[in-house]
N, C-alpha and C. Protein backbone atom coordinates (compact mmCIF):
# COMPACT_ATOMS: atom_id res chain seq x y z
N UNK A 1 68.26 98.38 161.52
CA UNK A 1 67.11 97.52 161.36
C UNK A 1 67.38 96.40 160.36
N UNK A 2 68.23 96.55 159.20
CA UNK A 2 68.34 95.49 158.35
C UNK A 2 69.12 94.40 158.87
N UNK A 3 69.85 94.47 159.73
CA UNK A 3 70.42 93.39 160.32
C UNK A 3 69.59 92.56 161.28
N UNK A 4 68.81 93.14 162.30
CA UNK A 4 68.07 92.15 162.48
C UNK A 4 66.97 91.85 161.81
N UNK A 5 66.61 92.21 160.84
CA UNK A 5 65.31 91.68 160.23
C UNK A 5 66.21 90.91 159.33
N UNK A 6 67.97 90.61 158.78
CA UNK A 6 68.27 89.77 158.16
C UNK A 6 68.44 88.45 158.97
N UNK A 7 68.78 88.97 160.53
CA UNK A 7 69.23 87.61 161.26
C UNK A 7 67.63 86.73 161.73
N UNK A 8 66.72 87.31 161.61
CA UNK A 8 65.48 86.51 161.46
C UNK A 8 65.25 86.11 160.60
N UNK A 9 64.85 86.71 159.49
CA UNK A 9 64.66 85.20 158.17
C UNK A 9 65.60 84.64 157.55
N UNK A 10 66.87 84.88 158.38
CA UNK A 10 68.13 83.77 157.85
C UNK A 10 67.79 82.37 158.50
N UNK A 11 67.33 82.84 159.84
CA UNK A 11 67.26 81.92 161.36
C UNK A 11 65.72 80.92 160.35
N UNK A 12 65.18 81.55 159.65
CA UNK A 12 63.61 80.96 159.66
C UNK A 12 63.80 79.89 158.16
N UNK A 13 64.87 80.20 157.28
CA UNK A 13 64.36 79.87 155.74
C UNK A 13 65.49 78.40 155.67
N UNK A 14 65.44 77.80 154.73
CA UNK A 14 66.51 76.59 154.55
C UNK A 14 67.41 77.55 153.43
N UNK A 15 67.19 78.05 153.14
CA UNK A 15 68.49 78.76 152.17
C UNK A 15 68.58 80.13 152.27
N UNK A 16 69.35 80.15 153.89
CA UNK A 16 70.01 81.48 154.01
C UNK A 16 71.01 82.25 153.05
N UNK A 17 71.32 81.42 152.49
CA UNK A 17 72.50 82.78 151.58
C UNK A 17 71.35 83.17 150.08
N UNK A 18 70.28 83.09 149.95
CA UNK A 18 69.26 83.34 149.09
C UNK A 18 68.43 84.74 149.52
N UNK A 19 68.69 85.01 150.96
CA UNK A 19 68.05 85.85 151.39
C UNK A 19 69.15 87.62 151.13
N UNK A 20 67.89 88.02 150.61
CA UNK A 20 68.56 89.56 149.97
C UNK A 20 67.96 90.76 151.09
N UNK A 21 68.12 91.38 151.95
CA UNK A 21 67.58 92.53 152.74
C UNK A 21 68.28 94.11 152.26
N UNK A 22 67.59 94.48 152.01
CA UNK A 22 67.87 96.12 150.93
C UNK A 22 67.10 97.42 152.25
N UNK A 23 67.63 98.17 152.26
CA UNK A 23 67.05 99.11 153.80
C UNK A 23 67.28 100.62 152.74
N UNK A 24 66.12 101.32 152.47
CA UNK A 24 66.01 102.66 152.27
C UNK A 24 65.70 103.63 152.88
N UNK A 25 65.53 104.95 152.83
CA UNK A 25 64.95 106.06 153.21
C UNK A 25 63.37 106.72 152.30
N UNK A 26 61.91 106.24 153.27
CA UNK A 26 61.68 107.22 152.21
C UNK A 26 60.67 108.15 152.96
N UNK A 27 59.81 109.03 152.38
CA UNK A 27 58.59 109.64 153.00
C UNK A 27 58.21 109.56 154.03
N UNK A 28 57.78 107.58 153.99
CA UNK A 28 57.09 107.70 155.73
C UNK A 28 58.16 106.48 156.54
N UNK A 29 59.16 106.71 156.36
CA UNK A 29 59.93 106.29 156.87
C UNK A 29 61.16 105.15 156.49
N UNK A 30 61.35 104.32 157.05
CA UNK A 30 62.54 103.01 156.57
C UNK A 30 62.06 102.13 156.10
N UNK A 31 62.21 102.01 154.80
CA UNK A 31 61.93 101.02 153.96
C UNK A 31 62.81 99.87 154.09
N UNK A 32 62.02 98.27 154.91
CA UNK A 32 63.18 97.39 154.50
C UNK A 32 62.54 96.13 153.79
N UNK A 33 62.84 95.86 152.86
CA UNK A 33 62.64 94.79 151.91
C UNK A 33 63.77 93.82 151.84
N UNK A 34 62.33 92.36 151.78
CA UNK A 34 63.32 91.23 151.97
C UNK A 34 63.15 90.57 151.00
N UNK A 35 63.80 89.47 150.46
CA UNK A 35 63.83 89.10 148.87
C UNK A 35 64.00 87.40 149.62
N UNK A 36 63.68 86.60 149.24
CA UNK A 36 64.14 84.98 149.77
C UNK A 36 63.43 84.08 148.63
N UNK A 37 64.18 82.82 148.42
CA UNK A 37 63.74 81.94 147.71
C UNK A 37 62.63 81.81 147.55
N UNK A 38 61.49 81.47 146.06
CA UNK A 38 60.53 81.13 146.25
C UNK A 38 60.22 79.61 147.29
N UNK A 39 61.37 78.98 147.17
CA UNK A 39 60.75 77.82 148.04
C UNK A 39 60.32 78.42 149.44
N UNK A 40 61.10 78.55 150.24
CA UNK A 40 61.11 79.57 151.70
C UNK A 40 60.12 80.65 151.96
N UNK A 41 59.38 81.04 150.82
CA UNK A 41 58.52 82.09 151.30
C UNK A 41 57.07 82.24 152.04
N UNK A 42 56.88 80.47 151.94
CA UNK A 42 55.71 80.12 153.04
C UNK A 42 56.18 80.09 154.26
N UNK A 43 57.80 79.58 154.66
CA UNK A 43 58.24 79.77 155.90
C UNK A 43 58.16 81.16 156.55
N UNK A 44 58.55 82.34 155.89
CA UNK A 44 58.62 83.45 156.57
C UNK A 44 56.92 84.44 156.60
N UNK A 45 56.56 84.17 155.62
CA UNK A 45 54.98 84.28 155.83
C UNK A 45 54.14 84.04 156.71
N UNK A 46 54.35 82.42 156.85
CA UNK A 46 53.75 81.43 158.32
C UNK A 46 51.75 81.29 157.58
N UNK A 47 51.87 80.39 158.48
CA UNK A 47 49.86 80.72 158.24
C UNK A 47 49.38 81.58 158.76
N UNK A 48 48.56 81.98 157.88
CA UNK A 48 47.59 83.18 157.73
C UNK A 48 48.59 84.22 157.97
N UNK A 49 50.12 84.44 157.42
CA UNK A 49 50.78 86.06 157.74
C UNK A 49 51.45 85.74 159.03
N UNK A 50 51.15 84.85 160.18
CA UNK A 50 51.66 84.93 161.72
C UNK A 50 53.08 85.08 161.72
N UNK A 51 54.03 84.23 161.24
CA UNK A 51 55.30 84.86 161.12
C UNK A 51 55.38 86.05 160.16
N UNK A 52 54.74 86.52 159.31
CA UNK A 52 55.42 87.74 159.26
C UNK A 52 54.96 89.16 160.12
N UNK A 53 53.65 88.87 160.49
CA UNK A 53 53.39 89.92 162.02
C UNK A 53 53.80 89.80 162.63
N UNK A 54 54.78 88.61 163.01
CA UNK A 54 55.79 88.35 164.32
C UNK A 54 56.69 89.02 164.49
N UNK A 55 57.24 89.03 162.74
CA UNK A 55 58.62 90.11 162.18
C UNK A 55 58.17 91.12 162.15
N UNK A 56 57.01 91.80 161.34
CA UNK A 56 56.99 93.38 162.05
C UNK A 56 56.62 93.64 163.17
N UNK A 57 56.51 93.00 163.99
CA UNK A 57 55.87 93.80 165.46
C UNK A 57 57.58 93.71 166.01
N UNK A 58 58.22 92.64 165.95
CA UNK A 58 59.72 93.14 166.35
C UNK A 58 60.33 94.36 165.70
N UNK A 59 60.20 94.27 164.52
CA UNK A 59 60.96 95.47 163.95
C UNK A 59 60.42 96.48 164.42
N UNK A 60 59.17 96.55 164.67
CA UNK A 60 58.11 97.91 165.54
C UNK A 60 58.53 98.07 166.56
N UNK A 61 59.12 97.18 167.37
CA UNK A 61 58.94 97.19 168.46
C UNK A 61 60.80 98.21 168.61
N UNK A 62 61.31 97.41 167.95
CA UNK A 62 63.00 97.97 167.99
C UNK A 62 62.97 99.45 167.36
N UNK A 63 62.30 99.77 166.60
CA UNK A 63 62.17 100.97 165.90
C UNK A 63 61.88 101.93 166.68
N UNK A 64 60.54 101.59 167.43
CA UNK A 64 60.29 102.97 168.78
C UNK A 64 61.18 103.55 169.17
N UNK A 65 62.18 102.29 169.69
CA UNK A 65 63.35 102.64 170.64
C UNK A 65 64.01 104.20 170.06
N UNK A 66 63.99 104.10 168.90
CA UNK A 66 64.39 105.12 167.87
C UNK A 66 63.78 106.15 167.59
N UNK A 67 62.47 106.07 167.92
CA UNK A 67 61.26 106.79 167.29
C UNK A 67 61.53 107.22 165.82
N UNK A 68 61.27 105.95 164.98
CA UNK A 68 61.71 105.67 163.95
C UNK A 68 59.97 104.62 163.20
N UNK A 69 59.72 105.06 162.07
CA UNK A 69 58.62 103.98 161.72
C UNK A 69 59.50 103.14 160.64
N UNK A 70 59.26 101.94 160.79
CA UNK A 70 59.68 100.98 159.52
C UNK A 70 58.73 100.44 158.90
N UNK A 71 58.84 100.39 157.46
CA UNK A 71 57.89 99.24 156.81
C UNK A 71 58.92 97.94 156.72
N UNK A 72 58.15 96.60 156.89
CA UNK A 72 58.71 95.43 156.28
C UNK A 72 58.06 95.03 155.28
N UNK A 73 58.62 95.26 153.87
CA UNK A 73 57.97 94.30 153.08
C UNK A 73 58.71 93.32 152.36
N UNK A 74 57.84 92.00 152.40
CA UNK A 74 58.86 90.65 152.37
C UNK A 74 58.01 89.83 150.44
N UNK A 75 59.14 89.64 149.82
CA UNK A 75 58.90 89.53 148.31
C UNK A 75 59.22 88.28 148.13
């Protein structure tokens, strides 16, 4: 999962090598946290959240495949 949730907000931000993606294990499942420039963080946000429900419903969507739950949380 951390790889594609890195190759999307690399694809979305102007300063891809700023972007940090960290993938854990915990309780209720895969923790993946994304770290990106403060400039860039309205890009991956989007208005009102829309790009980033865009990004978890993909990661949701790839995760099933797994029957796997992920959180995305983006910092």
């Amino acid at each position: 999962m951390k790889e594609l949730v890195e190759l999307i907000i690399k694809s979305l931000v102007d300063s891809p090598d700023e972007v940090v993606v960290t993938e854990s294990e915990t309780d209720k499942g895969l923790l993946v946290e994304v770290k990106v420039a403060p400039s860039d963080m309205g890009k991956v946000i989007g208005k009102q959240g829309r790009v980033a429900r865009a990004i978890r419903s993909v990661v949701k969507a790839a995760a099933s495949k797994e029957d796997k739950k992920v959180i995305v949380d983006i910092q």
